[in-house]
C-alpha atoms as a PDB file:
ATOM      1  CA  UNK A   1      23.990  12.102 -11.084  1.00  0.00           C
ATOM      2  CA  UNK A   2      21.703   9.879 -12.644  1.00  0.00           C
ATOM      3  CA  UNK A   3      18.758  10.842 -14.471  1.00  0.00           C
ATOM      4  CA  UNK A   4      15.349  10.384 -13.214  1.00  0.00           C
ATOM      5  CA  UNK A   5      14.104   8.180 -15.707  1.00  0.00           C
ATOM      6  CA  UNK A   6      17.341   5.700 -14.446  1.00  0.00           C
ATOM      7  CA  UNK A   7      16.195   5.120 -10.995  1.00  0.00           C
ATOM      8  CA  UNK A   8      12.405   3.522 -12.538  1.00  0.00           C
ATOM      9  CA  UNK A   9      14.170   0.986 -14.796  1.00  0.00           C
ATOM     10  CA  UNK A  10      14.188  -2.267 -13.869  1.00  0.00           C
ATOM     11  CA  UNK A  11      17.316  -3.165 -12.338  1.00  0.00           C
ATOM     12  CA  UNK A  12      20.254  -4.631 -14.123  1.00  0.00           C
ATOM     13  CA  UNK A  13      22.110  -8.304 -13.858  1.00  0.00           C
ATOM     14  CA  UNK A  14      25.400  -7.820 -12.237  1.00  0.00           C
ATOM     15  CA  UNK A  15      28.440  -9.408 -14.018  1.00  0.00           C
ATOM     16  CA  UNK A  16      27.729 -12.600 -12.106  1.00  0.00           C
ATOM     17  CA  UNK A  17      24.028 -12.916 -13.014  1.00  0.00           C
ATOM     18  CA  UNK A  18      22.419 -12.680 -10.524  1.00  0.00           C
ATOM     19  CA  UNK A  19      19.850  -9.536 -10.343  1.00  0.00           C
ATOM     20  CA  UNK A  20      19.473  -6.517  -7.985  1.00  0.00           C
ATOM     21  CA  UNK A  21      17.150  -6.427  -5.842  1.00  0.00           C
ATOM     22  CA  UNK A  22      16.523  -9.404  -5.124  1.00  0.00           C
ATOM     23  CA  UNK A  23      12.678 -10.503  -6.504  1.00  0.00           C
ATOM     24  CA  UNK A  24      11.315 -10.857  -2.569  1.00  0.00           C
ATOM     25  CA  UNK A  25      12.370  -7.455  -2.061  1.00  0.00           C
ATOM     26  CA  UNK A  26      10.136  -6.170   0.669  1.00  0.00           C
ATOM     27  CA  UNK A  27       7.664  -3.052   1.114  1.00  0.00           C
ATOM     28  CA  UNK A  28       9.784  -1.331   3.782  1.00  0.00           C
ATOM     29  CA  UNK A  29      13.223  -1.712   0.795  1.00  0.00           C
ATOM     30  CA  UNK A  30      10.617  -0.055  -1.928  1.00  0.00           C
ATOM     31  CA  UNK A  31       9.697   2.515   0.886  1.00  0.00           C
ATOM     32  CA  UNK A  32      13.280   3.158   1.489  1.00  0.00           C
ATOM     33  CA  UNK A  33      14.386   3.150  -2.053  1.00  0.00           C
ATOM     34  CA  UNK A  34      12.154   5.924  -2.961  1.00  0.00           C
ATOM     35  CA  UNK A  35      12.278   7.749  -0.038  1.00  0.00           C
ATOM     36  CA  UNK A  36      16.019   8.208  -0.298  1.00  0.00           C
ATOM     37  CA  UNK A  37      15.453   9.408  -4.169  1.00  0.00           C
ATOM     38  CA  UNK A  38      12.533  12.270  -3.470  1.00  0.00           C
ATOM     39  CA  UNK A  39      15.012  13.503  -0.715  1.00  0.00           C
ATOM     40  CA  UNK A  40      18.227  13.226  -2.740  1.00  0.00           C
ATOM     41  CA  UNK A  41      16.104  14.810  -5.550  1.00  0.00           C
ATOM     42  CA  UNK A  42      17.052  12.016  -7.844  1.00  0.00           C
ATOM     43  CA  UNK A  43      12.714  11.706  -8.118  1.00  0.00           C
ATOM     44  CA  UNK A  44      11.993  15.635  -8.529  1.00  0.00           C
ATOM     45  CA  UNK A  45       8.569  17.330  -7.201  1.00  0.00           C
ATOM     46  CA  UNK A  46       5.764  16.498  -9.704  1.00  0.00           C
ATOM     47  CA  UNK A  47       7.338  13.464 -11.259  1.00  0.00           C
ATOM     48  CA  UNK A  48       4.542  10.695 -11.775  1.00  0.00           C
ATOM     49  CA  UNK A  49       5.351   7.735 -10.133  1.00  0.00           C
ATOM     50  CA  UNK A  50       4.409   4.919 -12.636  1.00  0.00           C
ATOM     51  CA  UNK A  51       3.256   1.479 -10.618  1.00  0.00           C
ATOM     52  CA  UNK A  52       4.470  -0.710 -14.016  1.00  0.00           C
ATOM     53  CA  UNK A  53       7.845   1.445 -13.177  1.00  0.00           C
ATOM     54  CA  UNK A  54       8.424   0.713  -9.874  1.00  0.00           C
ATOM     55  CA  UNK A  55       7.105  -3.046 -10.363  1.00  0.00           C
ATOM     56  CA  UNK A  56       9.699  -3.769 -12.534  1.00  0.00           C
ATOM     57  CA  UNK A  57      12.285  -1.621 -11.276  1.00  0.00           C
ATOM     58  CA  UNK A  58      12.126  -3.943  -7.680  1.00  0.00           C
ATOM     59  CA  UNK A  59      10.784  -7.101  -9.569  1.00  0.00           C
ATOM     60  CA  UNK A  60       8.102  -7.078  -7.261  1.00  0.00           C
ATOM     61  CA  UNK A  61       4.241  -7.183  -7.621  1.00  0.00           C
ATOM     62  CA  UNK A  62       1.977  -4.317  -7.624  1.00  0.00           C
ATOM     63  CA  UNK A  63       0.844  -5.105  -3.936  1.00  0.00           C
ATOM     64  CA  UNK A  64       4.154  -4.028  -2.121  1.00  0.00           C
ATOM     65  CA  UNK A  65       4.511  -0.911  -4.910  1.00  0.00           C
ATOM     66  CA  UNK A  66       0.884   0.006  -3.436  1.00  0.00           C
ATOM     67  CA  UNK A  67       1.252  -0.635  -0.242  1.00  0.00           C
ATOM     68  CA  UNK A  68       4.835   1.572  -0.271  1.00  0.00           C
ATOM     69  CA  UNK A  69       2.988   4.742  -2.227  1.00  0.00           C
ATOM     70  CA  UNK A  70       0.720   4.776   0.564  1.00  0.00           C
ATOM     71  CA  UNK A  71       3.527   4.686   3.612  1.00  0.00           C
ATOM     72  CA  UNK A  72       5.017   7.419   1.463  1.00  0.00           C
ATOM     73  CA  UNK A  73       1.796   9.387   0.668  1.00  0.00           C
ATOM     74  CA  UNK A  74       1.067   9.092   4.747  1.00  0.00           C
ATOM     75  CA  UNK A  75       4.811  10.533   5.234  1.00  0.00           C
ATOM     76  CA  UNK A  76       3.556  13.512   2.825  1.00  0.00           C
ATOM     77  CA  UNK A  77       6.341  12.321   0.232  1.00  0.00           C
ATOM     78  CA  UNK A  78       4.180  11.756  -2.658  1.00  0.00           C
ATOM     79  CA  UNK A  79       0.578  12.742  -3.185  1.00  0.00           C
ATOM     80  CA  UNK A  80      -2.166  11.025  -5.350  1.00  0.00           C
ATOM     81  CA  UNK A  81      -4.156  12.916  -7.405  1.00  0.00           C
ATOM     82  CA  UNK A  82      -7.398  12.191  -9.983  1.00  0.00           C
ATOM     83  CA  UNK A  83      -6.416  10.679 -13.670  1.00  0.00           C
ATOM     84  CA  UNK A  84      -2.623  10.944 -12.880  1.00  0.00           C
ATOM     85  CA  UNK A  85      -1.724   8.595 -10.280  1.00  0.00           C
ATOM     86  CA  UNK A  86       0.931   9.134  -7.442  1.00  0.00           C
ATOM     87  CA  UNK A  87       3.055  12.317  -7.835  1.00  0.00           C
ATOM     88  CA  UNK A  88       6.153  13.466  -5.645  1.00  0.00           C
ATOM     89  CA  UNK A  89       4.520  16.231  -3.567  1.00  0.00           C
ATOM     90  CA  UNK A  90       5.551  19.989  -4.571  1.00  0.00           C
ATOM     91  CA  UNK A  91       5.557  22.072  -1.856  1.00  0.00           C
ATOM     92  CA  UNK A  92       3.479  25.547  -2.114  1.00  0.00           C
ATOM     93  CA  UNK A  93       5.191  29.110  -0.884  1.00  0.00           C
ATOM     94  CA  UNK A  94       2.467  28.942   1.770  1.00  0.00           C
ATOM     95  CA  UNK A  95       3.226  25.227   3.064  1.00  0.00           C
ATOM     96  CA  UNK A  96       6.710  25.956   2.987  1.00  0.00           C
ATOM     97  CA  UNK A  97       6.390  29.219   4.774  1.00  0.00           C
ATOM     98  CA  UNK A  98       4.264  27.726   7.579  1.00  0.00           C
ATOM     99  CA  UNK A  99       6.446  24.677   8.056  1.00  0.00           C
ATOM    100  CA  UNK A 100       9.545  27.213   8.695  1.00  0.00           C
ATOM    101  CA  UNK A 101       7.208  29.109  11.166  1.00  0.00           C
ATOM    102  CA  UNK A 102       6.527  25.679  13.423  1.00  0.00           C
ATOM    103  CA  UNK A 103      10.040  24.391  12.862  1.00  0.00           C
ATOM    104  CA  UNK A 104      11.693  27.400  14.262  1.00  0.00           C
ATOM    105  CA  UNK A 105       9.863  26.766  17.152  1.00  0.00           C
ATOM    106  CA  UNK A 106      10.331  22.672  17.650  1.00  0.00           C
ATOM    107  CA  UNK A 107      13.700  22.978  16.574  1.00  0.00           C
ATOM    108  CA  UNK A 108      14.737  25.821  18.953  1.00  0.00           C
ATOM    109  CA  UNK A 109      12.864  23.350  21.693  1.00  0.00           C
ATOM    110  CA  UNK A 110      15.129  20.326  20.390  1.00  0.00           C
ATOM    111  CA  UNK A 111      18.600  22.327  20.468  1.00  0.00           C
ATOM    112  CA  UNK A 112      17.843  23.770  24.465  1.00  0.00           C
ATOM    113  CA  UNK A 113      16.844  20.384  25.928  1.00  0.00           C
ATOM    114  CA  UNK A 114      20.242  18.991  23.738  1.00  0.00           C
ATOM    115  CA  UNK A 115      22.146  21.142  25.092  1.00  0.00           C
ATOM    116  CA  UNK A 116      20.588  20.525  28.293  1.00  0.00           C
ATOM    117  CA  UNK A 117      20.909  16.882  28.161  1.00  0.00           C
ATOM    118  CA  UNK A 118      23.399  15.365  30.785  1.00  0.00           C
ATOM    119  CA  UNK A 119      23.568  11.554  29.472  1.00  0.00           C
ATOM    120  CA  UNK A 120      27.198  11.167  28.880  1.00  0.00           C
ATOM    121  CA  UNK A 121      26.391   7.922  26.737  1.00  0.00           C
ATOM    122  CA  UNK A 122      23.745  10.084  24.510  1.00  0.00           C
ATOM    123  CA  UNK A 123      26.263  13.101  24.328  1.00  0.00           C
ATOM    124  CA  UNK A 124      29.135  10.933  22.813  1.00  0.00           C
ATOM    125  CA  UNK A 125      26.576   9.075  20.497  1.00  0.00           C
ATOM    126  CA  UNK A 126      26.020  12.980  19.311  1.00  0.00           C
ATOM    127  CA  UNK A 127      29.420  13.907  18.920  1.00  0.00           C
ATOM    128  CA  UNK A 128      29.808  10.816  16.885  1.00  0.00           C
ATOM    129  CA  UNK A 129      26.929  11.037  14.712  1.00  0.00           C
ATOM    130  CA  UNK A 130      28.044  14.715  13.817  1.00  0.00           C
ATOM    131  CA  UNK A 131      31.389  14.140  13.005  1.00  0.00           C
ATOM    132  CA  UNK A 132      30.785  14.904   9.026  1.00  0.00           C
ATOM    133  CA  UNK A 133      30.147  18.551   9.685  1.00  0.00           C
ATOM    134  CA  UNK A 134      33.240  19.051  11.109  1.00  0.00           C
ATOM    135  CA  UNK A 135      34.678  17.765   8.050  1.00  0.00           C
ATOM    136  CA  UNK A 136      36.829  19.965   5.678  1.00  0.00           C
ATOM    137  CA  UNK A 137      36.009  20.339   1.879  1.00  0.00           C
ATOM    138  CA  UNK A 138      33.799  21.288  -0.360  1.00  0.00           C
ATOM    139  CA  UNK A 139      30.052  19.657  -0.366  1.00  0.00           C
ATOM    140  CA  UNK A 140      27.728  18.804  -3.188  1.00  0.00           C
ATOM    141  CA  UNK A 141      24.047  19.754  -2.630  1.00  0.00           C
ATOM    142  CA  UNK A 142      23.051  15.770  -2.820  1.00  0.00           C
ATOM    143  CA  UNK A 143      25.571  14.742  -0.131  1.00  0.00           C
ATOM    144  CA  UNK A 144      24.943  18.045   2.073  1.00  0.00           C
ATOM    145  CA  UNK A 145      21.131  16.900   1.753  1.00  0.00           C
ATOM    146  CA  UNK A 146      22.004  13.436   3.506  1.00  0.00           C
ATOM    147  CA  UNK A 147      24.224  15.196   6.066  1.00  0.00           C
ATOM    148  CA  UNK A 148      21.788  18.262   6.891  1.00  0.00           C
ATOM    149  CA  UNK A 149      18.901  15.334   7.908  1.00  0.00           C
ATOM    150  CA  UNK A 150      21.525  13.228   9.696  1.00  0.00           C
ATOM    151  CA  UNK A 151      22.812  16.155  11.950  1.00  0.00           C
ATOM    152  CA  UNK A 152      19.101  17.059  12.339  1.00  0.00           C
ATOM    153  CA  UNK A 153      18.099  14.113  13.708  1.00  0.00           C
ATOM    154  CA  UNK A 154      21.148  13.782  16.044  1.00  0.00           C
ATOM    155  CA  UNK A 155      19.896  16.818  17.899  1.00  0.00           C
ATOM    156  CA  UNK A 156      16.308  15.632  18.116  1.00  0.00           C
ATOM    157  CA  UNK A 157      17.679  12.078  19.813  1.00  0.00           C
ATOM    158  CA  UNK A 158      19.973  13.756  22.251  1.00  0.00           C
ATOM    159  CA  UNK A 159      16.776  15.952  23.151  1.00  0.00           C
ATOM    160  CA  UNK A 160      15.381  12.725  24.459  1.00  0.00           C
ATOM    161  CA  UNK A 161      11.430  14.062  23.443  1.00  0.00           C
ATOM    162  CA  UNK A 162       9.939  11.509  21.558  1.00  0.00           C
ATOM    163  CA  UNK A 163       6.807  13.229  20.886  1.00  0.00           C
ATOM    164  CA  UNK A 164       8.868  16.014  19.524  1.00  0.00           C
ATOM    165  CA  UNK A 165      11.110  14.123  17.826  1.00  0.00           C
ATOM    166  CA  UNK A 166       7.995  12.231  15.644  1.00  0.00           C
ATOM    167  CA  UNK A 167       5.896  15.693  15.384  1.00  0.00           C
ATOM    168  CA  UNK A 168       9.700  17.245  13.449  1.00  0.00           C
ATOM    169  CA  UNK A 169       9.970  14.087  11.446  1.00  0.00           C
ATOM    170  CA  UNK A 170       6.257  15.313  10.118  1.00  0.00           C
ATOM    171  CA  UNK A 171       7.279  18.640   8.733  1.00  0.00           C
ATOM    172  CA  UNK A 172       9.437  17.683   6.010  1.00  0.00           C
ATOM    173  CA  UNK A 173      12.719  19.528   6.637  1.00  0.00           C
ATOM    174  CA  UNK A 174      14.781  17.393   4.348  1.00  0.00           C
ATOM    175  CA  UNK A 175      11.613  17.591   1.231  1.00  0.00           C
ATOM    176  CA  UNK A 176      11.883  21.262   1.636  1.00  0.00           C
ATOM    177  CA  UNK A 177      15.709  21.414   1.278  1.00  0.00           C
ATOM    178  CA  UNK A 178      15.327  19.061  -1.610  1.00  0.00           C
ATOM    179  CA  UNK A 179      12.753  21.037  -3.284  1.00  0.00           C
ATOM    180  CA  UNK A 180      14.596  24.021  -3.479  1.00  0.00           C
ATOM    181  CA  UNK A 181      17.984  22.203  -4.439  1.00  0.00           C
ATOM    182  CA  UNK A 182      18.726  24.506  -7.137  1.00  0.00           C
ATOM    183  CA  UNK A 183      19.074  27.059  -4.604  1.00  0.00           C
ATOM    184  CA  UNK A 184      22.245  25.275  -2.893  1.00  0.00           C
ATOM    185  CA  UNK A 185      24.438  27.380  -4.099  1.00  0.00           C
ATOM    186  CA  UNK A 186      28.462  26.283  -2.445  1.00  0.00           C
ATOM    187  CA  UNK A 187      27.996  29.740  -0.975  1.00  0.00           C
ATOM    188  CA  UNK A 188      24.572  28.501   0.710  1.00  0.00           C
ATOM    189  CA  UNK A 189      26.380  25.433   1.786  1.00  0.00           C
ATOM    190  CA  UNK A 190      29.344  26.505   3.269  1.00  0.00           C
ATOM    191  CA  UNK A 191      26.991  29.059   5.488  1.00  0.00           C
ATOM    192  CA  UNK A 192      24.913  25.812   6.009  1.00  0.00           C
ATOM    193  CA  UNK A 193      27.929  24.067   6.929  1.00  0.00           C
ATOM    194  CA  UNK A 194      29.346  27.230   9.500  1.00  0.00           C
ATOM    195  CA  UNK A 195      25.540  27.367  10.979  1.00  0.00           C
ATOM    196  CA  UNK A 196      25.300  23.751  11.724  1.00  0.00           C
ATOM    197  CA  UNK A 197      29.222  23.963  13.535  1.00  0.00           C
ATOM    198  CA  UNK A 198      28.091  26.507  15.673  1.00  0.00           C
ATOM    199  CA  UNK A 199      24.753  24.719  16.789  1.00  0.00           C
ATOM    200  CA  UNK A 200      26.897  21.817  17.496  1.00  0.00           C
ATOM    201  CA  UNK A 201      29.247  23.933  19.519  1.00  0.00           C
ATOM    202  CA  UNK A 202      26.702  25.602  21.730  1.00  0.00           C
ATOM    203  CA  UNK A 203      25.014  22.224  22.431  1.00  0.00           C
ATOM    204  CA  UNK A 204      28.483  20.251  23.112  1.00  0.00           C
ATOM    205  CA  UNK A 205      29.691  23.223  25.780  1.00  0.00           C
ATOM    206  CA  UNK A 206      25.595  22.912  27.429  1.00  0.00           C
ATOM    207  CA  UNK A 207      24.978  26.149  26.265  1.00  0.00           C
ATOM    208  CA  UNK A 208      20.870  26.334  25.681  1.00  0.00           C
ATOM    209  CA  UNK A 209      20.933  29.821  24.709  1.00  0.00           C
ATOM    210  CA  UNK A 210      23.348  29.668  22.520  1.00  0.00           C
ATOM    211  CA  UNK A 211      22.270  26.741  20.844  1.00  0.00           C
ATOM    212  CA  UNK A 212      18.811  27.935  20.656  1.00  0.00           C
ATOM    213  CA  UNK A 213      19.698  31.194  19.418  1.00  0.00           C
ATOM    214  CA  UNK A 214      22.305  29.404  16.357  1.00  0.00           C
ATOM    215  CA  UNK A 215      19.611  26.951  15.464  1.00  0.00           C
ATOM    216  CA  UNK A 216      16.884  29.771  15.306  1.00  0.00           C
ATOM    217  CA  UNK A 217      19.129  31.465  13.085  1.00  0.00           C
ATOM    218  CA  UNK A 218      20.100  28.738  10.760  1.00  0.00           C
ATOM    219  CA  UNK A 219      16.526  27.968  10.010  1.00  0.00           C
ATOM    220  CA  UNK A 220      15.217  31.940   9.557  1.00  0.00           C
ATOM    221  CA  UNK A 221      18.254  31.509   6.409  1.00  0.00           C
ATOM    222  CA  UNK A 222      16.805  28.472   5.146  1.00  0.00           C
ATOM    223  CA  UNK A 223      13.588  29.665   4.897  1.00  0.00           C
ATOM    224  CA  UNK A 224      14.856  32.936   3.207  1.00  0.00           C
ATOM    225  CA  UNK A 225      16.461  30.714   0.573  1.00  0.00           C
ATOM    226  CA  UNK A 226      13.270  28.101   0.120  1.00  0.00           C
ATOM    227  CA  UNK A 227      11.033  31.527  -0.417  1.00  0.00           C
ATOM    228  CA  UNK A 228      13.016  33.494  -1.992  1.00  0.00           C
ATOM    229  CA  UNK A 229      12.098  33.940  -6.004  1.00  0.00           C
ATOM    230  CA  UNK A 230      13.197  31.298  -8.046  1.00  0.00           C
ATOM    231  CA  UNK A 231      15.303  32.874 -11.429  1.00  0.00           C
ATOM    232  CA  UNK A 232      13.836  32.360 -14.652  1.00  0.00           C
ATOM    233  CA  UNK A 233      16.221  30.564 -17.532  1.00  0.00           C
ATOM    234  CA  UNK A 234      16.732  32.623 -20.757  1.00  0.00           C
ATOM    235  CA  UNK A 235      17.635  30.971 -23.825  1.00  0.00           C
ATOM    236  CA  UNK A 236      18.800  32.310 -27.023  1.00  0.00           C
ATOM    237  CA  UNK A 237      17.438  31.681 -30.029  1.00  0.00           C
ATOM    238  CA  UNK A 238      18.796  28.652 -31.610  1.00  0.00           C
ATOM    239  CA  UNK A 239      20.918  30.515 -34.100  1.00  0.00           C
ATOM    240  CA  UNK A 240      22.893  32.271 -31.961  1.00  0.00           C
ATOM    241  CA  UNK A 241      22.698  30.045 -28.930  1.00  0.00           C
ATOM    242  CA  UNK A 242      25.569  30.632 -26.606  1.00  0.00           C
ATOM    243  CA  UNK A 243      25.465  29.646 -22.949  1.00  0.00           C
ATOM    244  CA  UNK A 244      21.973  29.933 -20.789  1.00  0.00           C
ATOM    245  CA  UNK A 245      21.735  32.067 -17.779  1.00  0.00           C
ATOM    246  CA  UNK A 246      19.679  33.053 -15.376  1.00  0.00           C
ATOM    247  CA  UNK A 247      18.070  36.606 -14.802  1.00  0.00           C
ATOM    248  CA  UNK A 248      16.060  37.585 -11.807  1.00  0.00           C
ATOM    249  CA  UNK A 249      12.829  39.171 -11.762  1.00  0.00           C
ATOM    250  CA  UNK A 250      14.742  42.613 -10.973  1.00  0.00           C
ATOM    251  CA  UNK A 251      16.560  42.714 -13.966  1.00  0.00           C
ATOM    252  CA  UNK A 252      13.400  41.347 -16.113  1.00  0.00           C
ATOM    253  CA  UNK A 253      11.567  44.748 -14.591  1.00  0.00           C
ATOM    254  CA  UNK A 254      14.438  46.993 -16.051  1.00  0.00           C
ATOM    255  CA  UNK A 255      14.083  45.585 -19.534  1.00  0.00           C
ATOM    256  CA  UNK A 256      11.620  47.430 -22.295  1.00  0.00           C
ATOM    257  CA  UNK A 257       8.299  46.168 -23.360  1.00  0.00           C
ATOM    258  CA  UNK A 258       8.071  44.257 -26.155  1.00  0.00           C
ATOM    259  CA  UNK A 259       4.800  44.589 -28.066  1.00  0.00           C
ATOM    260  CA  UNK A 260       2.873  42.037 -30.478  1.00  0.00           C
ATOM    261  CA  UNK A 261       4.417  43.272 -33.437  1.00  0.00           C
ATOM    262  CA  UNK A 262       7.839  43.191 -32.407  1.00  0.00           C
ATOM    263  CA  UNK A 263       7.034  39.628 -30.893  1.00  0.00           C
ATOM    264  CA  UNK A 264       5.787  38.017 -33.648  1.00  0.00           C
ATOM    265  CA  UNK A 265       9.009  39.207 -35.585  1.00  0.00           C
ATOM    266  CA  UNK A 266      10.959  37.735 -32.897  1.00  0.00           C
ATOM    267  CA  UNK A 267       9.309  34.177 -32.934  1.00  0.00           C
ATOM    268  CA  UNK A 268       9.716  34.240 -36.609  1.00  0.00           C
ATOM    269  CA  UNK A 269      13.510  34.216 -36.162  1.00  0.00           C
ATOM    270  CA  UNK A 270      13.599  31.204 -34.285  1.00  0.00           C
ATOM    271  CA  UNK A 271      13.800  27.935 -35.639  1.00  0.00           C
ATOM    272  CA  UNK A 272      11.053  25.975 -34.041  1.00  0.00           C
ATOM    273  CA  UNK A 273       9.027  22.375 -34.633  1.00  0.00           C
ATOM    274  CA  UNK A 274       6.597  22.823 -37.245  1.00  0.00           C
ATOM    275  CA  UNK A 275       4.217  21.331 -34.405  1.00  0.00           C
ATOM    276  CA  UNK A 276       5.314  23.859 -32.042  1.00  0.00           C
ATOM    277  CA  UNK A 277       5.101  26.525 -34.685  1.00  0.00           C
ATOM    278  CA  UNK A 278       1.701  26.052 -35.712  1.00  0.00           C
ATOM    279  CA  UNK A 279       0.172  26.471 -32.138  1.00  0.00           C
ATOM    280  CA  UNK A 280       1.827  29.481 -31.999  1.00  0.00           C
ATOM    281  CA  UNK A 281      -0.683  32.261 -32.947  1.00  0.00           C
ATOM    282  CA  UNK A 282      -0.005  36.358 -31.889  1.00  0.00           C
END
């Protein structure tokens, strides 16, 4: 995957010359652009979006990079805050935890009047559009993000609710998911995976309470996983660096107090920037 730094460069000539995007690329292809790299997390939460960036990243003016920060602010994509500009919105425990609580409910809505839904035209289109959660293999978090929001929104059209349909759009399902991204573990997305099969089931054999009840379940998981504690990285010190990993706030209970003394021992041990080493005071 590309870094984040790649995807605000301004684009490269192709072989032939000719450069991508085109200069007269429009506001709703900057919109898009963007959109599609805060959800695929290729833009993570709290990255600054730079305007000289983006301007020469689409070889357009600043007017169409304005005018698509504010579409995406009005989405709740990015935010815009004093002395730093447009940032890709992060997400508090509390925002996440209340969007769960009013998805559970529009989404249990969507799956019943799905799997209610008796338009053989709109029922194919949905058996179509899901097709890539029947498929077999292995997913990777970025392409189960596209997927997730795809089968998402297939249930919400065959609902036929408009007004539903725009309110779910508004709670950021597929920010959430790429928020938490580090938590898509394979074994989170093969459950994903298995959930969204059965939802899909229970809505192609017109089964409202089954559907309902699947969906409701699916979504109680994925809010488990978005609030659950994120681990904390431990690093050793740079002499005897082997591989990271990760210890939860469980195991950091169990270990002993360290106090200043032995602290200050400890930092002197690691090899640090003389910068870095002189703002460290015990």
């Amino acid at each position: 995957m590309s870094s984040q730094g790649e995807h605000l460069r301004p684009a490269r000539r192709a072989s032939g010359g000719a450069a991508a995007p085109a200069h007269g690329a429009t506001v709703a292809h900057v919109v898009d652009q963007l959109r599609e790299d805060i959800l695929a997390r290729r833009l993570s939460p709290g990255v600054r979006l730079v305007e000289s960036d983006l301007t020469a990243r689409f070889a357009v003016s600043r007017g169409p990079v304005r005018e698509a920060l504010r579409r995406l602010a009005a989405e709740g994509l990015i935010e815009h805050t004093p002395n730093r500009g447009a940032l890709v919105r992060r997400l508090t425990r509390r925002e996440i935890q209340e969007l769960f609580q009013i998805r559970l409910e529009l989404e249990g809505l969507a799956a019943r009047l799905a799997a209610e839904s008796v338009d053989p035209s709109e029922r194919e289109r949905f058996a179509n559009a899901i097709r890539p959660i029947f498929a077999q293999g292995a997913r990777q978090a970025c392409d189960y993000l596209q997927e997730n929001a795809a089968f998402h929104e297939a249930i919400m059209r065959l609902a036929g609710n408009r007004q539903l349909r725009d309110l779910s759009m508004r709670l950021h399902l597929p920010l959430i998911l790429a928020q938490v991204g580090e938590t898509l573990t394979p074994d989170a997305l093969c459950a994903s995976v298995a959930e969204h099969r059965a939802i899909a089931k229970a809505i192609l054999a017109s089964d409202p309470q089954a559907a309902v009840a699947a969906i409701r379940a699916h979504l109680e998981r994925a809010a488990r996983l978005a609030l659950a504690p994120s681990p904390i990285r431990i690093v050793a010190p740079r002499a005897s660096r082997g591989a990271s990993r990760r210890i939860s706030a469980a195991e950091m209970a169990t270990q002993p107090a360290v106090g200043v003394r032995s602290a200050r021992a400890m930092w002197k041990k690691i090899a640090l920037p003389r910068p870095l080493t002189r703002r460290l005071k015990f």
